[in-house]
Protein backbone atom coordinates (compact mmCIF):
# COMPACT_ATOMS: atom_id res chain seq x y z
CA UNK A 1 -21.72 -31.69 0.31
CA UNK A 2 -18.89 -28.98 -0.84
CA UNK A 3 -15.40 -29.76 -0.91
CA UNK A 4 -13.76 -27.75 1.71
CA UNK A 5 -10.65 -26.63 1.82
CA UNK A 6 -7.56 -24.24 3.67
CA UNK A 7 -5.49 -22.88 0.94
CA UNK A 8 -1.71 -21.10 2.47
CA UNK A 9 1.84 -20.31 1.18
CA UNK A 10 5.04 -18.80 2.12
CA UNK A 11 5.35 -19.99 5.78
CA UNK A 12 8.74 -19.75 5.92
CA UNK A 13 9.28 -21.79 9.12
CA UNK A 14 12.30 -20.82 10.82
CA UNK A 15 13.29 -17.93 8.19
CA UNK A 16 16.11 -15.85 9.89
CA UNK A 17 15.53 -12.28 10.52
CA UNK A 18 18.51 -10.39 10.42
CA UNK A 19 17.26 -7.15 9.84
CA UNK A 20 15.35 -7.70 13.48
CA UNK A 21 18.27 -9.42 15.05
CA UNK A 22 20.54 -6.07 14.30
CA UNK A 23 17.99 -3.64 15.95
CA UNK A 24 16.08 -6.00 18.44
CA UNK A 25 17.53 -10.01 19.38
CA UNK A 26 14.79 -10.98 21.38
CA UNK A 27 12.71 -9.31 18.99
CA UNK A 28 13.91 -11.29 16.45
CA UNK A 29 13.62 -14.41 18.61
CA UNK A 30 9.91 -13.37 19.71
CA UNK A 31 8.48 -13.35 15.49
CA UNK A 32 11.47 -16.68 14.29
CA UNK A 33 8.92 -18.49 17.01
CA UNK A 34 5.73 -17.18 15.67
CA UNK A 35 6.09 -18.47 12.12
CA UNK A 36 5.72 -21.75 13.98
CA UNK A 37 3.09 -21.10 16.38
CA UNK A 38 1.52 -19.69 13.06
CA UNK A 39 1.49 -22.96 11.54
CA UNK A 40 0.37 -24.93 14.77
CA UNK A 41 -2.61 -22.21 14.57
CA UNK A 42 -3.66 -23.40 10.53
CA UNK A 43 -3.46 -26.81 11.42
CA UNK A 44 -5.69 -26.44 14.50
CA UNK A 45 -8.08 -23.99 12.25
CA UNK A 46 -8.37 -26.85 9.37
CA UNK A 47 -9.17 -29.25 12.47
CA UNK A 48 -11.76 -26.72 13.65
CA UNK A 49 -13.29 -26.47 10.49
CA UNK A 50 -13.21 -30.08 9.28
CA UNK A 51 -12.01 -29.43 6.18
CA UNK A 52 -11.29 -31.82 3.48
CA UNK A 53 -7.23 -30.92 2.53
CA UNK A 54 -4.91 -28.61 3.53
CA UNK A 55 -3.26 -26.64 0.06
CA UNK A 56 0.53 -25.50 1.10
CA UNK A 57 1.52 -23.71 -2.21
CA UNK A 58 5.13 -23.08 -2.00
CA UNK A 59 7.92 -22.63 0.47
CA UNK A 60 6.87 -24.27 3.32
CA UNK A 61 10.44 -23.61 4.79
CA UNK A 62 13.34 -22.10 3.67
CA UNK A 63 16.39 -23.49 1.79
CA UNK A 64 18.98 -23.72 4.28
CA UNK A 65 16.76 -25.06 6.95
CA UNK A 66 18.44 -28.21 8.19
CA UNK A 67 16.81 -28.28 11.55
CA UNK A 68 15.64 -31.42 12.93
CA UNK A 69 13.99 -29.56 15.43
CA UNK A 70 11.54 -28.03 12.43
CA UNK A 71 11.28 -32.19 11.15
CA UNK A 72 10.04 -33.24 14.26
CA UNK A 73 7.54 -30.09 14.56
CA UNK A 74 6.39 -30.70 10.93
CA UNK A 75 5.72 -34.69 11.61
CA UNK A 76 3.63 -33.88 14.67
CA UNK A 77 1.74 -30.99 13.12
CA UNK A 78 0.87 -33.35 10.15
CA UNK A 79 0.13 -36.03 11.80
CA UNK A 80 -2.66 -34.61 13.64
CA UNK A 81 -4.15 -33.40 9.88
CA UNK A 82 -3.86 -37.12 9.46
CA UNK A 83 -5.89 -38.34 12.61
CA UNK A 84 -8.30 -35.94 11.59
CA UNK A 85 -8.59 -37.43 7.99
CA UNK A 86 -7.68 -33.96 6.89
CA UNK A 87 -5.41 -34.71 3.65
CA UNK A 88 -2.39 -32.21 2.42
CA UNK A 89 -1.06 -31.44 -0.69
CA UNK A 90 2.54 -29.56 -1.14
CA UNK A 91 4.42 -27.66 -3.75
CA UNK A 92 8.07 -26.63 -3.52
CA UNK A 93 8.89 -22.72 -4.06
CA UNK A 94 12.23 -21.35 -4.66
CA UNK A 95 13.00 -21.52 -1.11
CA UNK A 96 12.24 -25.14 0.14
CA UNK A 97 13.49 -26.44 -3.94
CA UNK A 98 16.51 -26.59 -2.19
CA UNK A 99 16.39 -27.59 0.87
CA UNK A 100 18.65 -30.54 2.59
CA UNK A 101 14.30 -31.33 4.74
CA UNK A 102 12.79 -31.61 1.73
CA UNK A 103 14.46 -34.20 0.46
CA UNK A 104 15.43 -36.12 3.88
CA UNK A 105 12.06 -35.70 5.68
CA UNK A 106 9.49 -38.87 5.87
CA UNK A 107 6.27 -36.99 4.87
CA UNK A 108 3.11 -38.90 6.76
CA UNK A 109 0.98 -40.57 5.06
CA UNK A 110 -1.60 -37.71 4.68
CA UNK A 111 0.19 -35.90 2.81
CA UNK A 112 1.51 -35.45 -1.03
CA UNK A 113 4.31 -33.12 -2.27
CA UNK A 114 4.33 -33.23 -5.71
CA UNK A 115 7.58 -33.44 -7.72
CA UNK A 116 9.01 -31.57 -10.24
CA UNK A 117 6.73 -32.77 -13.02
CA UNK A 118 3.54 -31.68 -12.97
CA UNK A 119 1.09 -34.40 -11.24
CA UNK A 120 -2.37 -34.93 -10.48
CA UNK A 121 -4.37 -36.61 -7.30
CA UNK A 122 -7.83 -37.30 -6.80
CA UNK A 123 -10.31 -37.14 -3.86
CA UNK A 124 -13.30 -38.10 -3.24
CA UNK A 125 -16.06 -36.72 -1.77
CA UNK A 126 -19.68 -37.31 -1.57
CA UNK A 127 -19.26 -39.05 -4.62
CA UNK A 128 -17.78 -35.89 -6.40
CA UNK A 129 -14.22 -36.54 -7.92
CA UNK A 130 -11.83 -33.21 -7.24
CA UNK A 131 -8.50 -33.66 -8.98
CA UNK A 132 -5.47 -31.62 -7.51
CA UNK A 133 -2.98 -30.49 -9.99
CA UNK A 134 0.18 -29.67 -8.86
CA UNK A 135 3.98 -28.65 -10.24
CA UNK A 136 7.42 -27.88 -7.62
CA UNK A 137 10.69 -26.40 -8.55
CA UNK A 138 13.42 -28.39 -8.75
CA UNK A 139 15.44 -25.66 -7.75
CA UNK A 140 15.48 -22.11 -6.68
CA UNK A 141 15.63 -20.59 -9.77
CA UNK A 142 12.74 -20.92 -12.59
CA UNK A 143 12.00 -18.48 -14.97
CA UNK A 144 9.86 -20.51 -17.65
CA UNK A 145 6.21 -20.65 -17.32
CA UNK A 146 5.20 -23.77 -15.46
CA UNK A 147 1.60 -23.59 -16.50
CA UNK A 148 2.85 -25.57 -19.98
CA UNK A 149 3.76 -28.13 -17.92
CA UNK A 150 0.17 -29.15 -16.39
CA UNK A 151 -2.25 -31.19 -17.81
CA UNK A 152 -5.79 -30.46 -19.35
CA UNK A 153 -8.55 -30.02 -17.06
CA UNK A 154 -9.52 -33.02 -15.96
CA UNK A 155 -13.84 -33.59 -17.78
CA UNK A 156 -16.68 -33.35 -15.36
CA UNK A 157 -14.54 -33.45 -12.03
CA UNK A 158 -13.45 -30.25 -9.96
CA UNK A 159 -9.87 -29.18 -11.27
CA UNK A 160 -7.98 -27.25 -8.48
CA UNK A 161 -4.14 -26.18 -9.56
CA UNK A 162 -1.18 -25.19 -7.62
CA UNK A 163 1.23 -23.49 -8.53
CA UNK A 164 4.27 -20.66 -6.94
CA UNK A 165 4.29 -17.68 -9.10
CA UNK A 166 5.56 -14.44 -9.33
CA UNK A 167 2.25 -13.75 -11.73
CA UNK A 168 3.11 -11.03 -13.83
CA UNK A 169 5.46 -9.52 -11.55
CA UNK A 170 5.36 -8.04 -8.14
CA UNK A 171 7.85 -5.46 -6.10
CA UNK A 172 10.04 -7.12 -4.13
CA UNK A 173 9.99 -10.48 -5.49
CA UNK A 174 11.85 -12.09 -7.60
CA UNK A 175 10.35 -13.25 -11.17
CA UNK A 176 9.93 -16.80 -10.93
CA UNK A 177 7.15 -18.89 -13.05
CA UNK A 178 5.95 -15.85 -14.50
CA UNK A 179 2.38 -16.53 -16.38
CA UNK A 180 -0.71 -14.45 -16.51
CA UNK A 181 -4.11 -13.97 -14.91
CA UNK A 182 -5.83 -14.93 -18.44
CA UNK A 183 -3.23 -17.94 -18.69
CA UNK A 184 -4.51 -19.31 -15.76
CA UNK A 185 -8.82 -18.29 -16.47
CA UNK A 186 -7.84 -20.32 -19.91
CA UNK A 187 -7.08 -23.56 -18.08
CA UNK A 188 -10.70 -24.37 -17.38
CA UNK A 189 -9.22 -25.16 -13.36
CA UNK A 190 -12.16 -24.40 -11.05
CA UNK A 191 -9.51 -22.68 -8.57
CA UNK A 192 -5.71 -22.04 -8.34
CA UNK A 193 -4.05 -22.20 -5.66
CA UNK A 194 -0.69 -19.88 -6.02
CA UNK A 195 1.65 -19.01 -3.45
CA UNK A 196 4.83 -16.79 -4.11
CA UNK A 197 3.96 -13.00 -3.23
CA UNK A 198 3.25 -12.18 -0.09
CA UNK A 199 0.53 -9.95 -0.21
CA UNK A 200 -3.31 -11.17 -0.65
CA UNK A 201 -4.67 -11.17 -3.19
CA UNK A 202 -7.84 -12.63 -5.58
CA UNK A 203 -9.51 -12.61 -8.90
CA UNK A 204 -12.87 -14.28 -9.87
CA UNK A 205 -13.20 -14.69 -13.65
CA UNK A 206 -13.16 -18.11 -15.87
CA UNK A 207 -11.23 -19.34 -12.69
CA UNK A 208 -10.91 -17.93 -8.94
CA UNK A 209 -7.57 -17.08 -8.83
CA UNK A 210 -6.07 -17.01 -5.10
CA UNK A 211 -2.70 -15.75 -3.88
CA UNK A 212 -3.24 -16.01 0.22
CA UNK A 213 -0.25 -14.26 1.40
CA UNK A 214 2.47 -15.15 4.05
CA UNK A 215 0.17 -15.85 7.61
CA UNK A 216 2.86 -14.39 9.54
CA UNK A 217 4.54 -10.92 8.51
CA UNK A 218 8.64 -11.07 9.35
CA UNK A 219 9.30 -7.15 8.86
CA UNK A 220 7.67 -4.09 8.88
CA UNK A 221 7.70 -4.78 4.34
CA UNK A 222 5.08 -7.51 5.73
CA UNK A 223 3.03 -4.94 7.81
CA UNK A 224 -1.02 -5.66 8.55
CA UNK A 225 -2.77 -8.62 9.45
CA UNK A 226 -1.69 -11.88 7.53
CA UNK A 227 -4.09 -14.91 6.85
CA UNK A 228 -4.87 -18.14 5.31
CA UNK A 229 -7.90 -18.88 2.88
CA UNK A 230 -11.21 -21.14 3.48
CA UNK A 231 -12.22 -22.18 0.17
CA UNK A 232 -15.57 -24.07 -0.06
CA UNK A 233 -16.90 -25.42 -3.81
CA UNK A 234 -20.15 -26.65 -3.99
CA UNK A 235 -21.52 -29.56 -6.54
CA UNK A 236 -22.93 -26.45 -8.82
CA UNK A 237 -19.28 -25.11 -9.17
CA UNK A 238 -20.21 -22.04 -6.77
CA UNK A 239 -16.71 -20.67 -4.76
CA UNK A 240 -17.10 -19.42 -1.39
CA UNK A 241 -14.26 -17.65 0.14
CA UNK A 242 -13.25 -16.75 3.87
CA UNK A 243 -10.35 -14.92 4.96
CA UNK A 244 -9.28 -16.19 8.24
CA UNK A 245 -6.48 -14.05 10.67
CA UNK A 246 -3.88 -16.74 11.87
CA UNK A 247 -1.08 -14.05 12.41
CA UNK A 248 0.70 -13.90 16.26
CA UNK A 249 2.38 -11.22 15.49
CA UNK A 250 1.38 -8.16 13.26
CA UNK A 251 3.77 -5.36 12.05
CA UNK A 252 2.09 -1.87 12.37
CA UNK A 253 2.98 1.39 11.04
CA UNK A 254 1.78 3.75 13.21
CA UNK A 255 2.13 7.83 12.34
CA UNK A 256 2.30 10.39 14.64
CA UNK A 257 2.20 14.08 13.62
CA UNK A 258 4.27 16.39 15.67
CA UNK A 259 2.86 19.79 13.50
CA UNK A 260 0.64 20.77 16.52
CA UNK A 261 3.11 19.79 19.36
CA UNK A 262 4.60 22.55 21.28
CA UNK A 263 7.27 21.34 23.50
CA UNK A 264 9.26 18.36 24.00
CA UNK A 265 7.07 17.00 27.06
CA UNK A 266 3.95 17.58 24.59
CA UNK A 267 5.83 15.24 22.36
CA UNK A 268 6.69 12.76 24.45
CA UNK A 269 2.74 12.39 25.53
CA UNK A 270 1.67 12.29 21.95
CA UNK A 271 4.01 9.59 21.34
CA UNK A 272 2.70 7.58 24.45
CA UNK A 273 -0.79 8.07 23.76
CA UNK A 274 -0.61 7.07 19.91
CA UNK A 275 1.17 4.06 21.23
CA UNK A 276 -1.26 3.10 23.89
CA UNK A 277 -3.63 3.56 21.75
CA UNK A 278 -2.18 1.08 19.64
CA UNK A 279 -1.96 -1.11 22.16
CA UNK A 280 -5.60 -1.38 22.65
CA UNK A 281 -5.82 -3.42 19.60
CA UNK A 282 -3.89 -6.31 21.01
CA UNK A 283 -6.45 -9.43 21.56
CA UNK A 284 -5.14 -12.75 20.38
CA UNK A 285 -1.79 -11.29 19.23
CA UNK A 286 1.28 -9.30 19.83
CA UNK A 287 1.81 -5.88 17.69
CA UNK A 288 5.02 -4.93 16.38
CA UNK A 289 5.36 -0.68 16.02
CA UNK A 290 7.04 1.43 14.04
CA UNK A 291 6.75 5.15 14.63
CA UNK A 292 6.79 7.47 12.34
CA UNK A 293 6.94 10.93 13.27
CA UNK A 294 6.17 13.78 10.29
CA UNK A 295 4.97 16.62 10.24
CA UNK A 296 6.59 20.55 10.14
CA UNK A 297 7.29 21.19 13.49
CA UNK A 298 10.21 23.91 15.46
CA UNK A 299 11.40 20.69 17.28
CA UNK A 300 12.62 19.73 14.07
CA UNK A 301 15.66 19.80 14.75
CA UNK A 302 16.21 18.45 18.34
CA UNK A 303 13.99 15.28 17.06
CA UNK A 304 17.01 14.65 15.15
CA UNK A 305 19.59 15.19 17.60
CA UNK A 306 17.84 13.20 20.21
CA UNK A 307 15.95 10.59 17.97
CA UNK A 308 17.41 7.92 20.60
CA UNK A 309 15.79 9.48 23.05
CA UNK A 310 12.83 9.57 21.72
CA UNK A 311 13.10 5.83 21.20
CA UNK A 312 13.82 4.67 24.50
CA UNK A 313 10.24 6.93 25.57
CA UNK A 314 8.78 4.37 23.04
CA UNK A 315 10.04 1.28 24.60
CA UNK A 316 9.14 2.79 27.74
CA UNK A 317 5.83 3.12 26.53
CA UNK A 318 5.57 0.26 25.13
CA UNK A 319 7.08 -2.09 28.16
CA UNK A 320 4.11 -1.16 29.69
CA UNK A 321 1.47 -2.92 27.41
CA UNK A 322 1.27 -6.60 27.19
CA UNK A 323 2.13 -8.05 23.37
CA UNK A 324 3.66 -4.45 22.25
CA UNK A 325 6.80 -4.30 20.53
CA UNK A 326 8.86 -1.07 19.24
CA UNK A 327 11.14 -2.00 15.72
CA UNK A 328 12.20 1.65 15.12
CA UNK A 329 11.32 5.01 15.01
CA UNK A 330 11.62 7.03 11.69
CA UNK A 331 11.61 11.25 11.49
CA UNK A 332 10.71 12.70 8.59
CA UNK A 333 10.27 16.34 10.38
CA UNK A 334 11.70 19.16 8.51
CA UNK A 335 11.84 22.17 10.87
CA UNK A 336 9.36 24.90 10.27
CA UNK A 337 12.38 27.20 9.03
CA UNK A 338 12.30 27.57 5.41
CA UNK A 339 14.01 29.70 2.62
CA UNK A 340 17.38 29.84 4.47
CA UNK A 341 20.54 27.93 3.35
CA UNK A 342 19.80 25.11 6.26
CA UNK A 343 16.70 24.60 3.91
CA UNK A 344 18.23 24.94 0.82
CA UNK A 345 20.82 21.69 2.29
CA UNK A 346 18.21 19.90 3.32
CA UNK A 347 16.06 19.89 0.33
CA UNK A 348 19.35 18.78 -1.46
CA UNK A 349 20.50 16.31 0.99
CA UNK A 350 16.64 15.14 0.77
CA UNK A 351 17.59 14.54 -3.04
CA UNK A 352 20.69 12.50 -2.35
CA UNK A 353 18.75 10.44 -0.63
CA UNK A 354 15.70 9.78 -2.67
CA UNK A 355 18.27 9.31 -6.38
CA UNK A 356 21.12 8.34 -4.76
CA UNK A 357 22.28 4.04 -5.94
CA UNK A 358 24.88 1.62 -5.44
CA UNK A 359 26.47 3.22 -2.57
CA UNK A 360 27.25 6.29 -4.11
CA UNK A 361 26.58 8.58 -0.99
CA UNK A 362 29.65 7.53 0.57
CA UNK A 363 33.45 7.88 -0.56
CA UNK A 364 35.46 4.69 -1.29
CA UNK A 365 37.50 5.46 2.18
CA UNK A 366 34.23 5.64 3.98
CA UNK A 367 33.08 1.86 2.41
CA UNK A 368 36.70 0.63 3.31
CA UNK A 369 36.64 1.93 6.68
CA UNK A 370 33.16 0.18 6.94
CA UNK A 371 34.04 -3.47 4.98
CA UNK A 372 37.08 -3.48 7.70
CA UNK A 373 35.34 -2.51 10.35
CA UNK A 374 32.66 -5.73 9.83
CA UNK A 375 35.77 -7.79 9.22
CA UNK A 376 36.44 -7.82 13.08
CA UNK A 377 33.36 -9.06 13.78
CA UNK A 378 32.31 -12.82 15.08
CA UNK A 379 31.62 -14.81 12.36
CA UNK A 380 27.88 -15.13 13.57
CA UNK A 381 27.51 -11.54 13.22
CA UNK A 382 28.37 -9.89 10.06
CA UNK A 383 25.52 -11.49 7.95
CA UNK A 384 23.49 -8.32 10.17
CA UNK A 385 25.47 -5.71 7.71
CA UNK A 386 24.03 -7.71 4.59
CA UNK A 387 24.34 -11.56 3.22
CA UNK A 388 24.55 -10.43 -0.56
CA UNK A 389 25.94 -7.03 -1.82
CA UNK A 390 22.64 -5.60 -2.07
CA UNK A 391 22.18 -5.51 1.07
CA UNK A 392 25.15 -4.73 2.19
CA UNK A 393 24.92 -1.07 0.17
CA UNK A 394 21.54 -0.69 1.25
CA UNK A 395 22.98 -1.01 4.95
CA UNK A 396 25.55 1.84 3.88
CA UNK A 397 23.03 3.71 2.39
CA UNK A 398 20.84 3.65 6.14
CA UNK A 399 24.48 4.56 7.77
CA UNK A 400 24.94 7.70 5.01
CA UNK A 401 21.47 8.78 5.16
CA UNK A 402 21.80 8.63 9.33
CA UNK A 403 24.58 10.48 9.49
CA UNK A 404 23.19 13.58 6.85
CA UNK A 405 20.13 13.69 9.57
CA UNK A 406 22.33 14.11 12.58
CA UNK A 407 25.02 16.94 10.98
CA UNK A 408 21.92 18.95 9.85
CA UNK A 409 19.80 18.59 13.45
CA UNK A 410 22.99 20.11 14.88
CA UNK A 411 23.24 23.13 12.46
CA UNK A 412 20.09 23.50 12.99
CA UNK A 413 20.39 23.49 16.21
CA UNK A 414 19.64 27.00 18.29
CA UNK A 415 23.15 29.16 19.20
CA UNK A 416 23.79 28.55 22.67
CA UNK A 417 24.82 32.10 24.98
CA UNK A 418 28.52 31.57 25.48
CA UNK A 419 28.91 35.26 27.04
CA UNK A 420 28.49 34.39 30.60
C-alpha cells in the first residue's frame, strides 16, 4: 500500500496580532483562537484520513510563546495522533528555534523533532522502508544552506526531506536557509517537505518539491484560503497530491467600484450588496473583509471626508451575516475633476506616497510629537504603534498618508452658500 502522509508548516500557534488588535480587539481575539482550532482541524483530518505521519516543517509556534496553556493543547492534540498510530515528525523554524516550549515541553511518544544536526528516521510500511530526513535551527537566525548538512539519499528506500527555507527568496520573508529548486531535484529525495513562506506552492521535477503554506491566514498579507497537503507515494515512486482547506478564518479582499454610483445612498447599497454577497460564501468558516473602494467617481471627495462613515455602514452590514468580519476599508477614489491644481496636488501627494521611505513624509517635530505621544501609553499597548523601528515608520507613514487624504477631501470639498 502507499505511504500516506499530511505535510504543514508555519502554524504559528498563539502568534500575536497587533496589527488586528489596533483596529479590531475581538477581532484579533476571534483569528489568535483560530490558529488553534486550525490545528485541532489537521489533526482530526490526518485521523480522518488514516494517514501514516504527520510532517510539521517549521515553526510550529512562535518564539516567545511560553504558554502552558499552548503545552497542554499540544500534548492532547498529539496524543490523539498517537492513539491513532499516526506518527509525527518536527523541524524547528526561526520562530520556535527559540522558544522557552521547545525546549521544556515532553513531546509524546509519537512524535520526533529533530535537532539541530541533520537526522534520519525510518518507517515501515507494508514492508517498504521510508526514511525521513530532517534538519532544525538552532536559532532564529540561519543564513547558510542547510541542505550540506543532510545525508545522501538513503538506496532503494523512499527518501522524504524536511527542511524551513526561504528557497531562493520570497517578499516578505526573511532569507533564511536559502538553497535552490535544482539543489533540492539533485538530492535524489523522493519529496521535500519545506515550510518557511507562507504562500503554496509546488514543483514536480527530479523531486516534488512542496511548500504548503500557513493553514490559517493572520492578516489581510495572508488573504485566500489556506491549507495543508495530502501526500500519497506509491511502491512505483508515483506522488499524488491533495490540497485540503483547514482554514477557520479566511482574509478577503473584496473591491467595490464606485465609477457608476450616483449618490451617497447608491453607495451605501453597493457597499451592502458586495458585502452580502460576500457573505454568501461563508460555509464551514468565518470571512474576514477588506473593502476597497476605486474607481473615478464625483463622491470622490466626500468618500474621503466621511471614510468612517462609510465604515461603520460596513460593520453594519456585516453584523448582520453570521462569520463576517470588516478589518478596514481602503479609498483609492480620485474625484472625476481633473486638470485643475486639486489634481495637480493629488497626483503629487500620490507620489509622496508611492517613493516616499524611512519616515520622510513627516517633519522631525511631527515624529517627536508622535514617539511622546506613545510614551503615555500602558505598557501593554504601545507594541500596536510598532515592536521594531520598521514598523514603527511604517505606522507613521499610514498616519502621514491619512492625514494627506483628509486635507485634500476637504479642498475638494464643494463651497458651501454662506450668503444667507
Amino acid at each position: 500500500m502507499a505511504f500516506r502522509f499530511v505535510h504543514t508548516a508555519d502554524i504559528h500557534l498563539d502568534s500575536p496580532l497587533r496589527s488586528l488588535a489596533l483596529r479590531d480587539m475581538a477581532l484579533a481575539e476571534e483569528i489568535g483562537a483560530a490558529s488553534r482550532s486550525t490545528f485541532a482541524r489537521i489533526v482530526d483530518f490526518c485521523i480522518a484520513e488514516a494517514v501514516d505521519a504527520l510532517l510539521i516543517a517549521g515553526d510550529l509556534y512562535d518564539s516567545d510563546q511560553t504558554s502552558m496553556k499552548t503545552a497542554r493543547f499540544l500534548a492532547t492534540q498529539l496524543a490523539k495522533l498517537g492513539e491513532a498510530n499516526i506518527r509525527v515528525f518536527i523541524i524547528q523554524g526561526n520562530h520556535d528555534a527559540g522558544s522557552k516550549l521547545s525546549r521544556q515541553f515532553v513531546w509524546p511518544d509519537c512524535v520526533h523533532v529533530f535537532k539541530g544536526q541533520a537526522g534520519i528516521e525510518t518507517m515501515e510500511k507494508d514492508g517498504q522502508s521510508i526514511c525521513i530526513h530532517g534538519i532544525s535551527f538552532k536559532d532564529r537566525h540561519v543564513s547558510e544552506n542547510l541542505l550540506t548538512r543532510f545525508r545522501p539519499a538513503v538506496p532503494d528506500v523512499i527518501n522524504i526531506g524536511m527542511l524551513h527555507t526561504s528557497l531562493g527568496g520570497s517578499e516578505g520573508h526573511d532569507p533564511y536557509a536559502p538553497c535552490s529548486l535544482q539543489d533540492l531535484d539533485a538530492t535524489g529525495f523522493a519529496y521535500w517537505a519545506l515550510g518557511h513562506i507562507h504562500k503554496r506552492s509546488v514543483h514536480e521535477g527530479q523531486a516534488t518539491v512542496v511548500m504548503p503554506g500557513i493553514p490559517q491566514g493572520r492578516d489581510i498579507g495572508e488573504d485566500g484560503r489556506k491549507s495543508v497537503t495530502l501526500a500519497e507515494i506509491d511502491t512505483d515512486g508515483t506522488i499524488t497530491l491533495e490540497e485540503k482547506c483547514v482554514s477557520l478564518v479566511d482574509f478577503i479582499r473584496l473591491p467595490v467600484d464606485v465609477s457608476p454610483v450616483a449618490s451617497w445612498d447608491a453607495l451605501i447599497r453597493s457597499i451592502h450588496h458586495h458585502i452580502e454577497t460576500a457573505g454568501q460564501s461563508v460555509e464551514d468558516r468565518q470571512i474576514v473583509l477588506r473593502i476597497l473602494l476605486h474607481g473615478q467617481t464625483d463622491l470622490g471627495w466626500r468618500i474621503e471626508r466621511d471614510t468612517d462613515l462609510l465604515l461603520s455602514e460596513c460593520q453594519v452590514a456585516a453584523e448582520r451575516l453570521e462569520g463576517v468580519w470588516i478589518d478596514k476599508l481602503v479609498t483609492e477614489t480620485p474625484s472625476s475633476a481633473s486638470g485643475d491644481a486639486l489634481g495637480d496636488l493629488d497626483a503629487t501627494l500620490a507620489g509622496l506616497l508611492t517613493t516616499a521611505e524611512n519616515c520622510t513624509l513627516l517633519d522631525d517635530k511631527a515624529v517627536a510629537y508622535i514617539n511622546s505621544f506613545i510614551k503615555t501609553l500602558p505598557p501593554g499597548t504601545r507594541n500596536h504603534f510598532g515592536v521594531t523601528e520598521d514598523e514603527r515608520c511604517r505606522f507613521q507613514q499610514d498616519l502621514a498618508a491619512e492625514g494627506f487624504r483628509q486635507v485634500l477631501a476637504r479642498l475638494q470639498m464643494p463651497h458651501e452658500d454662506t450668503t444667507s
